[in-house]
N, C-alpha and C. Protein backbone atom coordinates (compact mmCIF):
# COMPACT_ATOMS: atom_id res chain seq x y z
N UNK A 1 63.98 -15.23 6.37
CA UNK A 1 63.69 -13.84 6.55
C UNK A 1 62.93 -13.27 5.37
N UNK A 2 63.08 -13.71 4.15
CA UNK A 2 62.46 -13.27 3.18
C UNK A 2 61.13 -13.87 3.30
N UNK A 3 60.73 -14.87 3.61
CA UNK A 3 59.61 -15.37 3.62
C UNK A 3 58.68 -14.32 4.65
N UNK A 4 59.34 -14.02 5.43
CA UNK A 4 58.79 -13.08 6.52
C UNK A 4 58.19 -12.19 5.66
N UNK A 5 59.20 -11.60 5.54
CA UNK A 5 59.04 -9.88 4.54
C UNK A 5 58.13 -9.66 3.12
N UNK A 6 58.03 -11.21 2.89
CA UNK A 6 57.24 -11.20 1.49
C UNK A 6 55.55 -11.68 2.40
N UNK A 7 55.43 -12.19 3.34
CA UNK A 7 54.21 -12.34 3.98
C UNK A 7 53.65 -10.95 4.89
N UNK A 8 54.44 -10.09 5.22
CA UNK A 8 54.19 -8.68 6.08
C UNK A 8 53.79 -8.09 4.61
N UNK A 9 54.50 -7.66 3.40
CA UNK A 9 54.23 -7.03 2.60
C UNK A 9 52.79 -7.70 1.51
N UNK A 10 52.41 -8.59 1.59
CA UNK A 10 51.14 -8.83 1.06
C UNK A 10 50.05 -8.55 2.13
N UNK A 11 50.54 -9.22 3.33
CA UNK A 11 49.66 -8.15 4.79
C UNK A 11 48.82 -6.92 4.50
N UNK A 12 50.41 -6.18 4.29
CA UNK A 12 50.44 -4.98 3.91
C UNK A 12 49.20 -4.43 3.18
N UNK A 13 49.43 -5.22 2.34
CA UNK A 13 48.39 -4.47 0.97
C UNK A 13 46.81 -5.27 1.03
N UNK A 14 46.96 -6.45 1.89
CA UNK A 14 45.48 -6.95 1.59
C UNK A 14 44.42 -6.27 2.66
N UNK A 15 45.26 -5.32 3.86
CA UNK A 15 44.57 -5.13 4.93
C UNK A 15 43.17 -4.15 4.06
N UNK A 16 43.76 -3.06 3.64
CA UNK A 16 42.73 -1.91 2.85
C UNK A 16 41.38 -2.75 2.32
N UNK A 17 41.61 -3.83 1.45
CA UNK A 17 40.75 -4.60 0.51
C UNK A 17 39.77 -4.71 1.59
N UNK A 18 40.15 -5.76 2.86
CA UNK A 18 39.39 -6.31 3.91
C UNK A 18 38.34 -5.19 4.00
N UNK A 19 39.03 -4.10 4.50
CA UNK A 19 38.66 -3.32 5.46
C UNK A 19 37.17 -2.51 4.55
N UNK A 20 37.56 -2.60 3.00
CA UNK A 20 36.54 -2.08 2.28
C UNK A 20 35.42 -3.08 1.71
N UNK A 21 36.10 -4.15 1.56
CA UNK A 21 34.69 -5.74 1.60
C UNK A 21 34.16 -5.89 2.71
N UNK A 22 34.48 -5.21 3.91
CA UNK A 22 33.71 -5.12 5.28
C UNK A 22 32.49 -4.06 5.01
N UNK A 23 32.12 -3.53 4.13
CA UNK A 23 31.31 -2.23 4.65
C UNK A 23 30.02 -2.80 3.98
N UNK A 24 28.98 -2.43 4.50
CA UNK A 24 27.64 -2.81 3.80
C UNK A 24 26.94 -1.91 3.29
N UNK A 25 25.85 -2.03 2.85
CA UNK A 25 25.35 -0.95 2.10
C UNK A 25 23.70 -0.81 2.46
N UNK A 26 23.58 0.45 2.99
CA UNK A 26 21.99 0.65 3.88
C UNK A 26 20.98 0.22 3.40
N UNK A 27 21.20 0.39 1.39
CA UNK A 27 19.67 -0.84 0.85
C UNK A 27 19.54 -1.76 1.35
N UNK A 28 19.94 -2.67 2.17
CA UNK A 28 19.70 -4.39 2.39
C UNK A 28 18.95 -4.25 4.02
N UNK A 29 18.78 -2.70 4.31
CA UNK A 29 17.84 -2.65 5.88
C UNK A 29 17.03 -2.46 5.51
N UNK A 30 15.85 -3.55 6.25
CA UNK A 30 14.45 -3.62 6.32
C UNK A 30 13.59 -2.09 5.94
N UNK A 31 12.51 -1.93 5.59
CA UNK A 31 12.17 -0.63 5.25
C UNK A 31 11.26 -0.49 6.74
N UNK A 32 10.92 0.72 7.88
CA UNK A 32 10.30 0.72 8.71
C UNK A 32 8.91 0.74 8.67
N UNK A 33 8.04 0.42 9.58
CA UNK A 33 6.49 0.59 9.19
C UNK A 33 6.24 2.28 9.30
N UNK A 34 6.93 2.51 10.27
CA UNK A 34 7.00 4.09 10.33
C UNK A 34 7.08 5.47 9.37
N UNK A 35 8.11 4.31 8.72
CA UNK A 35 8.61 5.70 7.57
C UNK A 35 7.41 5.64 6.47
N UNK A 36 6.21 4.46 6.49
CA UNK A 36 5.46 4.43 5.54
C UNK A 36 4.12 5.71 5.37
N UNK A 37 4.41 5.90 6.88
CA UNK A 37 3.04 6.99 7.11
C UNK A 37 2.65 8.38 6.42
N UNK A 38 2.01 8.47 5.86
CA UNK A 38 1.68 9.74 5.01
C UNK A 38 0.50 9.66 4.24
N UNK A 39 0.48 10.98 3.34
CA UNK A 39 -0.45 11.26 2.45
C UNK A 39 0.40 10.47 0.97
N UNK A 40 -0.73 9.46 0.23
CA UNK A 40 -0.17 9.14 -1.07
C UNK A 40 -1.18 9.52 -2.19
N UNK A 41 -0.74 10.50 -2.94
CA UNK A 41 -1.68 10.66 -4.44
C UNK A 41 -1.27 9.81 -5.37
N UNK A 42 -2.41 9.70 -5.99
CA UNK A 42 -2.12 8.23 -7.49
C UNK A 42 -3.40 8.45 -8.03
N UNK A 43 -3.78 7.32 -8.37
CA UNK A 43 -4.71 7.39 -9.52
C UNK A 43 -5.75 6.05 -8.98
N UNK A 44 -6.67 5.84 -9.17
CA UNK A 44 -7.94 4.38 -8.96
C UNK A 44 -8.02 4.05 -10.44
N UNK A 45 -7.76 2.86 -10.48
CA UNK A 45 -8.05 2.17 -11.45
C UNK A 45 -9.25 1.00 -11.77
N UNK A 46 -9.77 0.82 -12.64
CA UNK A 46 -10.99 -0.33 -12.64
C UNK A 46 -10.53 -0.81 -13.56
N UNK A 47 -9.91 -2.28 -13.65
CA UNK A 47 -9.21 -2.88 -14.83
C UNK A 47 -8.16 -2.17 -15.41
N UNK A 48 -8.04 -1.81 -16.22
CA UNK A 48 -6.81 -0.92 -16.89
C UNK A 48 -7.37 0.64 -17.05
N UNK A 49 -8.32 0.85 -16.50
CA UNK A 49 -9.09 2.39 -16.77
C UNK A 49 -8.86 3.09 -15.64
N UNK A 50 -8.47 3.99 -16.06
CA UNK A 50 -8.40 5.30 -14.67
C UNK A 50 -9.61 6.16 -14.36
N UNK A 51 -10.15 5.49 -13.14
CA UNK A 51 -11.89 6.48 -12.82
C UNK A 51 -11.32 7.78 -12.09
N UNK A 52 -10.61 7.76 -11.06
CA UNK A 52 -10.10 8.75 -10.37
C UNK A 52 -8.35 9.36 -10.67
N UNK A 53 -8.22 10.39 -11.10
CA UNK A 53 -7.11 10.96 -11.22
C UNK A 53 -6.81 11.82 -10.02
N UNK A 54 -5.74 11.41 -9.39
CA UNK A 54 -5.02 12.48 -7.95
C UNK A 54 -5.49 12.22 -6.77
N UNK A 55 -6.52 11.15 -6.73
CA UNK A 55 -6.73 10.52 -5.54
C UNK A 55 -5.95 10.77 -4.28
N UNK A 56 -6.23 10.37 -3.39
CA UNK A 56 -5.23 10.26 -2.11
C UNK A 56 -5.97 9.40 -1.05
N UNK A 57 -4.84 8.48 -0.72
CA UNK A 57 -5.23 7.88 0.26
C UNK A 57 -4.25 8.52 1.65
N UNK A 58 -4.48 8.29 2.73
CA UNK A 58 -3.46 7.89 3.77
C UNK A 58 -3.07 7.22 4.80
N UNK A 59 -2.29 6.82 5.02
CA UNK A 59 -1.44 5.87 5.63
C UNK A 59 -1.11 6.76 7.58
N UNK A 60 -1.54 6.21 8.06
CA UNK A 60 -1.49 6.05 9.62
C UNK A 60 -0.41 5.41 10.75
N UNK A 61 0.38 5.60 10.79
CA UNK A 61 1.22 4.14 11.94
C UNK A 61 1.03 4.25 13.48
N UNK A 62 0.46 2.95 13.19
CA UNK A 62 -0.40 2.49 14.27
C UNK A 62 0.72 1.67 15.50
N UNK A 63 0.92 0.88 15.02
CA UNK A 63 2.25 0.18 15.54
C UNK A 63 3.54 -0.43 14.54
N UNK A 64 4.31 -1.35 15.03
CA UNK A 64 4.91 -1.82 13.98
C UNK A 64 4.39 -2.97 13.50
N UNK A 65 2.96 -3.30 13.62
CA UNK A 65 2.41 -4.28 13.25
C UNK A 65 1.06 -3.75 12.59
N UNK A 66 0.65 -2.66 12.70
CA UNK A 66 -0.26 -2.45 12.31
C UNK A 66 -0.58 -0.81 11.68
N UNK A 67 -1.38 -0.03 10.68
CA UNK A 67 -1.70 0.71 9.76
C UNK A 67 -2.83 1.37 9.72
N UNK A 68 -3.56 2.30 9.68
CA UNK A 68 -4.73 2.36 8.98
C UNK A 68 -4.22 3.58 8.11
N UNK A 69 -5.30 3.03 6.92
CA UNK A 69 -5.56 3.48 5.60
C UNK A 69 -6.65 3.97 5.38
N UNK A 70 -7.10 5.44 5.20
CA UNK A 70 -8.12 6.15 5.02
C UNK A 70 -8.21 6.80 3.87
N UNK A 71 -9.38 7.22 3.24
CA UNK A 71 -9.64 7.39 2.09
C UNK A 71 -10.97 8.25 1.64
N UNK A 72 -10.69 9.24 1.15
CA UNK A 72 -12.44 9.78 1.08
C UNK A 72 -12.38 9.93 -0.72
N UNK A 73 -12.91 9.44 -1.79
CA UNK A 73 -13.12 9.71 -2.99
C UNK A 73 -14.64 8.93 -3.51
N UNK A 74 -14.98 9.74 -4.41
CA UNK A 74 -16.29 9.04 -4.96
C UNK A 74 -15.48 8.42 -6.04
N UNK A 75 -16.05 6.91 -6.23
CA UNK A 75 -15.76 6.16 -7.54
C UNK A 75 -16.50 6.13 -8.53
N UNK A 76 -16.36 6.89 -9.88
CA UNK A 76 -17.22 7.02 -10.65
C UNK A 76 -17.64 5.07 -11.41
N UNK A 77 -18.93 4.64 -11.38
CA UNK A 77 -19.03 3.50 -11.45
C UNK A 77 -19.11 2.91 -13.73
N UNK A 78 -19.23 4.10 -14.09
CA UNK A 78 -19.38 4.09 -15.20
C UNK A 78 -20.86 3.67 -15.93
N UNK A 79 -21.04 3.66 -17.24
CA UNK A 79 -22.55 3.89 -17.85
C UNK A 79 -23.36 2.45 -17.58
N UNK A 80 -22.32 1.35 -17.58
CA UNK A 80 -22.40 -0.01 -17.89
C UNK A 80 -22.93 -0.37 -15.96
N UNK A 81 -23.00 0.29 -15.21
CA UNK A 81 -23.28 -0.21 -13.31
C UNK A 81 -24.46 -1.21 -13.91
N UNK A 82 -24.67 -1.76 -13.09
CA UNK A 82 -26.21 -2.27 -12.39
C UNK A 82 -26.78 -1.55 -11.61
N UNK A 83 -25.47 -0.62 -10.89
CA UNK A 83 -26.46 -0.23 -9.08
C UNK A 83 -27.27 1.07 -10.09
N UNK A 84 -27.98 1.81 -9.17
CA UNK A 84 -28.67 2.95 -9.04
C UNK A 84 -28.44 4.07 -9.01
N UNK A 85 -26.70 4.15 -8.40
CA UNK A 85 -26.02 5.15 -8.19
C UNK A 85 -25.24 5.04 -9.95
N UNK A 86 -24.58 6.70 -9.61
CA UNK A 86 -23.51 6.71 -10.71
C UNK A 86 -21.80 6.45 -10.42
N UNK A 87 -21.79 6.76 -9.05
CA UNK A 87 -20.70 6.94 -8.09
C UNK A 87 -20.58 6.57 -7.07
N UNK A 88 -19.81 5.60 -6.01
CA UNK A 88 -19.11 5.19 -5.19
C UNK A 88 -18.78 6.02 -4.35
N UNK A 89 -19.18 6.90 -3.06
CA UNK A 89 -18.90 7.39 -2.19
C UNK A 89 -17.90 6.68 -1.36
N UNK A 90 -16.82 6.71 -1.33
CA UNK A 90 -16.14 5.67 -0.41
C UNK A 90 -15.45 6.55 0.53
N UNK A 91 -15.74 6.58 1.86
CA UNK A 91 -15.19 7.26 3.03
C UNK A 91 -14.99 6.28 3.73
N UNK A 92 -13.44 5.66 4.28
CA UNK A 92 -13.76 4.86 5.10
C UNK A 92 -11.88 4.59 5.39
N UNK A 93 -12.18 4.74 6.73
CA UNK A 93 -10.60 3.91 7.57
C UNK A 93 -10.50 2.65 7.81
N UNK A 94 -9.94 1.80 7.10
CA UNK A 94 -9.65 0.65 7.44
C UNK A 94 -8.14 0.04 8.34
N UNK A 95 -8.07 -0.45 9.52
CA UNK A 95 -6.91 -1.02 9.76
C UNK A 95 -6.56 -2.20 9.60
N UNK A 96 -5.39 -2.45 9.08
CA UNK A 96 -4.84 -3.21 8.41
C UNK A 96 -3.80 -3.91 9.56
N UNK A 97 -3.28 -5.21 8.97
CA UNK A 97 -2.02 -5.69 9.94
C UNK A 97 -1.03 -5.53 8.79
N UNK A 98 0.47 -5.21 9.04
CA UNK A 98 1.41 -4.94 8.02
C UNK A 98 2.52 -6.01 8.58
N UNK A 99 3.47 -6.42 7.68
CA UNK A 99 4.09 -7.37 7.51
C UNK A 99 5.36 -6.78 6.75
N UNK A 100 6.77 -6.64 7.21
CA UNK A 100 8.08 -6.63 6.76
C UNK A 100 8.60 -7.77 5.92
N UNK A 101 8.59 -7.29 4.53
CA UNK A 101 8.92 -8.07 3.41
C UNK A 101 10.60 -7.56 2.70
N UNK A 102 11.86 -7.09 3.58
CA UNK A 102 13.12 -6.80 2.60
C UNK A 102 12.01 -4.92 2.86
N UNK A 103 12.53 -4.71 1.35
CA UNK A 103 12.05 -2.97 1.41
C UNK A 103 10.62 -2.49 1.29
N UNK A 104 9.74 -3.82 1.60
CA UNK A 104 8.09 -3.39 1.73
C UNK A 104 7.82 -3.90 2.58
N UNK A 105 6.71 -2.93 2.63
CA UNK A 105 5.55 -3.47 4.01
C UNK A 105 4.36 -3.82 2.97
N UNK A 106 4.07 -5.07 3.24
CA UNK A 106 3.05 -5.78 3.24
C UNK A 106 1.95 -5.18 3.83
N UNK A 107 0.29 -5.24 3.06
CA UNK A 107 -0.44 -4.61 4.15
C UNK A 107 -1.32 -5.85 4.21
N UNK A 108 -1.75 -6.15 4.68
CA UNK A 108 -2.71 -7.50 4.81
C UNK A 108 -4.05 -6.69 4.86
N UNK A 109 -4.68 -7.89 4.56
CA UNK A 109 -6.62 -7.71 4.14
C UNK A 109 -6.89 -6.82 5.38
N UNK A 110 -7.46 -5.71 5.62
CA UNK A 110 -8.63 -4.99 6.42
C UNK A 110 -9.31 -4.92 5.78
N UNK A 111 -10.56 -4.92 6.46
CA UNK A 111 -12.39 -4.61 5.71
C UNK A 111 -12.91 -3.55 6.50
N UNK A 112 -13.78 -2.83 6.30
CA UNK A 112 -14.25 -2.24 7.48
C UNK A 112 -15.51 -2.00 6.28
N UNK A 113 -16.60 -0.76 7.05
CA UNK A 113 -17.82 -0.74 5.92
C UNK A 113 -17.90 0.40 5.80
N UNK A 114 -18.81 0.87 4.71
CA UNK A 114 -19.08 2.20 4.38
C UNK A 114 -20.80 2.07 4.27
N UNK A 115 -21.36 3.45 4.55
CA UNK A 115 -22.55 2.76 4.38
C UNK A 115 -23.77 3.96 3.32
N UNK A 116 -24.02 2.86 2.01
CA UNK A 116 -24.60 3.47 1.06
C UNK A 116 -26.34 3.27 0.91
N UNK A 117 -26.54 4.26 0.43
CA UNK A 117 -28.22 4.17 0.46
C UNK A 117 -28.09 3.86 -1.27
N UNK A 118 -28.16 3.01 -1.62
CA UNK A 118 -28.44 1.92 -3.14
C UNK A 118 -29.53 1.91 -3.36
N UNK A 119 -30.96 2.21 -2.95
CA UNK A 119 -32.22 2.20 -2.99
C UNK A 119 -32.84 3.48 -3.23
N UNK A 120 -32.27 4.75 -2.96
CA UNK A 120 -32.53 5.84 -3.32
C UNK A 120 -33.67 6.49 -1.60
N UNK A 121 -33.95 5.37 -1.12
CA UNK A 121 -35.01 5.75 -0.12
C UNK A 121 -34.27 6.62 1.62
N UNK A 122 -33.10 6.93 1.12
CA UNK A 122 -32.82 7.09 2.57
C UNK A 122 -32.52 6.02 3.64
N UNK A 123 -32.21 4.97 3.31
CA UNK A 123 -31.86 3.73 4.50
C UNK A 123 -30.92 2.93 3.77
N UNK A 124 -29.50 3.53 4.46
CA UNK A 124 -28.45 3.00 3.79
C UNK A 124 -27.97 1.76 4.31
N UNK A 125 -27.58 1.24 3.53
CA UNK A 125 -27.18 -0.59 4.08
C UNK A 125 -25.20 -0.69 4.15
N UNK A 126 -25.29 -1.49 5.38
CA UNK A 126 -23.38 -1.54 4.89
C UNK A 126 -22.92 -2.08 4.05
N UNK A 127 -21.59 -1.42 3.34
CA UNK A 127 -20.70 -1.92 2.46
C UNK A 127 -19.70 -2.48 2.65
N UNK A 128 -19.26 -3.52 2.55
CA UNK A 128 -17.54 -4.34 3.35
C UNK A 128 -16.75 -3.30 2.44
N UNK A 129 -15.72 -2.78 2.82
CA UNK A 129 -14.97 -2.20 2.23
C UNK A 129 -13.11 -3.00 2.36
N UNK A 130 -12.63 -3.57 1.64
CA UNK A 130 -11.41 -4.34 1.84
C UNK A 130 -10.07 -3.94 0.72
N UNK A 131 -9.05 -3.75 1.67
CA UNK A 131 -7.77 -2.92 0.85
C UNK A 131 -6.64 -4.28 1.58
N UNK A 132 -5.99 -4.02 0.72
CA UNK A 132 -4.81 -4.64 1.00
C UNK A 132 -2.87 -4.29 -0.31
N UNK A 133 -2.62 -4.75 0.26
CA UNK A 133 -1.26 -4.51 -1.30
C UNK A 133 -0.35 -4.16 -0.62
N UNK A 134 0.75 -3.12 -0.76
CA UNK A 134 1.81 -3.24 -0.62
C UNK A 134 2.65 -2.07 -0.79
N UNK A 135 3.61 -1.22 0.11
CA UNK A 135 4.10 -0.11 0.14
C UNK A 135 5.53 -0.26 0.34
N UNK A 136 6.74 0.42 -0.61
CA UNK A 136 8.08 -0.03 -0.69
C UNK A 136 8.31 1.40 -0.24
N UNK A 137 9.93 1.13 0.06
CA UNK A 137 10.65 2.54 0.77
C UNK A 137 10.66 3.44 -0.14
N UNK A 138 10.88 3.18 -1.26
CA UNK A 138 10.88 4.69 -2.17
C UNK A 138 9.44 5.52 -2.44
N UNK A 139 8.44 4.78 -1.54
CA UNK A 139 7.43 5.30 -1.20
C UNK A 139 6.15 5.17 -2.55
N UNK A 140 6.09 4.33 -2.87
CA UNK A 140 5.52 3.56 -3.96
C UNK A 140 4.37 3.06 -3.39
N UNK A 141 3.15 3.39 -3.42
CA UNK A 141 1.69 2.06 -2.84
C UNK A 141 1.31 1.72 -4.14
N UNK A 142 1.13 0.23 -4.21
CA UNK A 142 0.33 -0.57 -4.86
C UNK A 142 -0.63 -1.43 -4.08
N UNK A 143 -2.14 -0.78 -4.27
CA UNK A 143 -3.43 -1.12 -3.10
C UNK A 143 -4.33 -1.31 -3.96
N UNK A 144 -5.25 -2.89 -3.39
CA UNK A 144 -6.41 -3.09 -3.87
C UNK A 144 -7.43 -2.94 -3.35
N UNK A 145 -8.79 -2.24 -3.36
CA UNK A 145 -9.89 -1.90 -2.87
C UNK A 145 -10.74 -2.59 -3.28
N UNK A 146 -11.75 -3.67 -2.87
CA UNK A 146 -12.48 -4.20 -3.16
C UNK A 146 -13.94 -3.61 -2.34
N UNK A 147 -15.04 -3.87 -3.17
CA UNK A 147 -16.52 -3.57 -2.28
C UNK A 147 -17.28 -4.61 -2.65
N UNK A 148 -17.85 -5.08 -1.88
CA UNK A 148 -18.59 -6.25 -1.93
C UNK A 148 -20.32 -6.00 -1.81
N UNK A 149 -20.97 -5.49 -2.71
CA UNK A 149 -22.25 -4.61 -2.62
C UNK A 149 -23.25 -5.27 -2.77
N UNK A 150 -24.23 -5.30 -1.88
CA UNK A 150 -25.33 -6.79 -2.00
C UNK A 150 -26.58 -5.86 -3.00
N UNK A 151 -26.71 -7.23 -4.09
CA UNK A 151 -27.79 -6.56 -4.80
C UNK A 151 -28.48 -7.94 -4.73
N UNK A 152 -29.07 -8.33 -3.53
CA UNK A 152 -30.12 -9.51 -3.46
C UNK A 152 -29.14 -10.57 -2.90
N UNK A 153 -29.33 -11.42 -3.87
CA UNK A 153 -28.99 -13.33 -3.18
C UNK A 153 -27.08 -13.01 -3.28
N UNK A 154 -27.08 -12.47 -4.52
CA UNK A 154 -25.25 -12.27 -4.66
C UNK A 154 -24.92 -10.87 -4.71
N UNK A 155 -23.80 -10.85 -3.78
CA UNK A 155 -23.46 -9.43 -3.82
C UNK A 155 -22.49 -9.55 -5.35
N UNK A 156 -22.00 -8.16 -5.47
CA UNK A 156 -21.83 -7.56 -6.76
C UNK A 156 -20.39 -6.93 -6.56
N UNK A 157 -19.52 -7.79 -6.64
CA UNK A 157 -18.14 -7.37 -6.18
C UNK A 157 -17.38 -6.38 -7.11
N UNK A 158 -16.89 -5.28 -6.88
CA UNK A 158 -16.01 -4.35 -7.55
C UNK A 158 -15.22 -4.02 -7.15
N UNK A 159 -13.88 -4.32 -7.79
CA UNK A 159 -12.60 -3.96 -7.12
C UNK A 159 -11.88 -2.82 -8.10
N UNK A 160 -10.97 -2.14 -7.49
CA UNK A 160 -10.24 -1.21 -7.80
C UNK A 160 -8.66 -1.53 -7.74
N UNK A 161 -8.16 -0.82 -8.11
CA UNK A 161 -6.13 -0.41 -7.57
C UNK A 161 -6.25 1.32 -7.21
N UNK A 162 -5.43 0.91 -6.69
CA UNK A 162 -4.37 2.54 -6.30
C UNK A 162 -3.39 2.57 -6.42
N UNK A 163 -2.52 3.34 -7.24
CA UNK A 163 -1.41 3.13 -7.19
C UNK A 163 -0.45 5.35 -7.62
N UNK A 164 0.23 4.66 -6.24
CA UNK A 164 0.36 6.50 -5.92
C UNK A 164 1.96 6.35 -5.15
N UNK A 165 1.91 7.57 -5.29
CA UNK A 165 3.29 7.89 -4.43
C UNK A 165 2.95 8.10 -3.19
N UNK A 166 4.25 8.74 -2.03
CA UNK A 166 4.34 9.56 -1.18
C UNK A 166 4.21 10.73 -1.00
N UNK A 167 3.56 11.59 -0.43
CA UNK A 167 4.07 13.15 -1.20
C UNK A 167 4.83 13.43 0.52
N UNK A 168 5.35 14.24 -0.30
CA UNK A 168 6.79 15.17 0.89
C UNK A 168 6.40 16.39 1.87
């Protein structure tokens, strides 16, 4: 009988423990593609230099597989360009495919073009325009913008970052 009473009374006390090592905790759910959609301000970067301060890109949900990312800012190209211009007009929606990584969405490569007159003559030629990087639930984008700008036999690749919040 004691054996009883000493096995009901540890019962007793281990049930609570269970019942609280049962509970999980909502960080460990996937982050939605949904909740990613908005306006994000940040900054463009060229190497470690900030060309654009307060930028904004935004974020679209398209499906749960897919994004677009739109963007209107001129990129100041600095004294050192080759091109003709001083600045980077970049207007352009790109859709992206997104990918559930834990609390980010993955955005995978989209390109789409923008199209710049580099010649000064009025007959603008397309620009590949390509973003990709990566957006976490606390609403964090880290995005790379690349342009791929033909100046003859080799184009003249310049890439950027973005890196911005959510705004509310």
């Amino acid at each position: 009988m004691k054996v009883i009473n000493k096995f009901l009374i540890l019962l007793m006390l281990a049930v609570p423990f269970v019942g609280f090592a049962g509970c999980s905790d909502d960080d460990d759910d996937p982050v939605e593609v949904k909740s990613i959609a908005g306006d994000y301000k940040g900054i463009i970067k060229m190497g470690s230099t900030a060309v654009v301060n307060n930028a904004t890109i935004s974020v679209a949900y398209v499906s749960d597989t897919k994004v677009t990312l739109s963007m209107n800012e001129n990129i100041p190209l600095g004294e050192s360009s080759q091109l003709p211009i001083s600045a980077l007009p970049v207007n352009v929606s790109v859709n992206c495919d997104v990918k559930v990584n834990g609390n980010t969405v993955e955005i995978q490569k989209g390109t789409s073009n923008i199209e710049l007159d580099l010649s000064g003559t009025g007959t603008p030629i397309p620009v590949p325009v390509t973003i990709s990087g990566t957006i976490d639930d606390s609403g964090t984008a880290n995005l790379t913008i690349s342009l791929s700008i033909p100046t003859g036999t080799i184009p003249l690749p310049i890439s950027t970052t973005f890196e911005g919040t959510k705004q509310k």
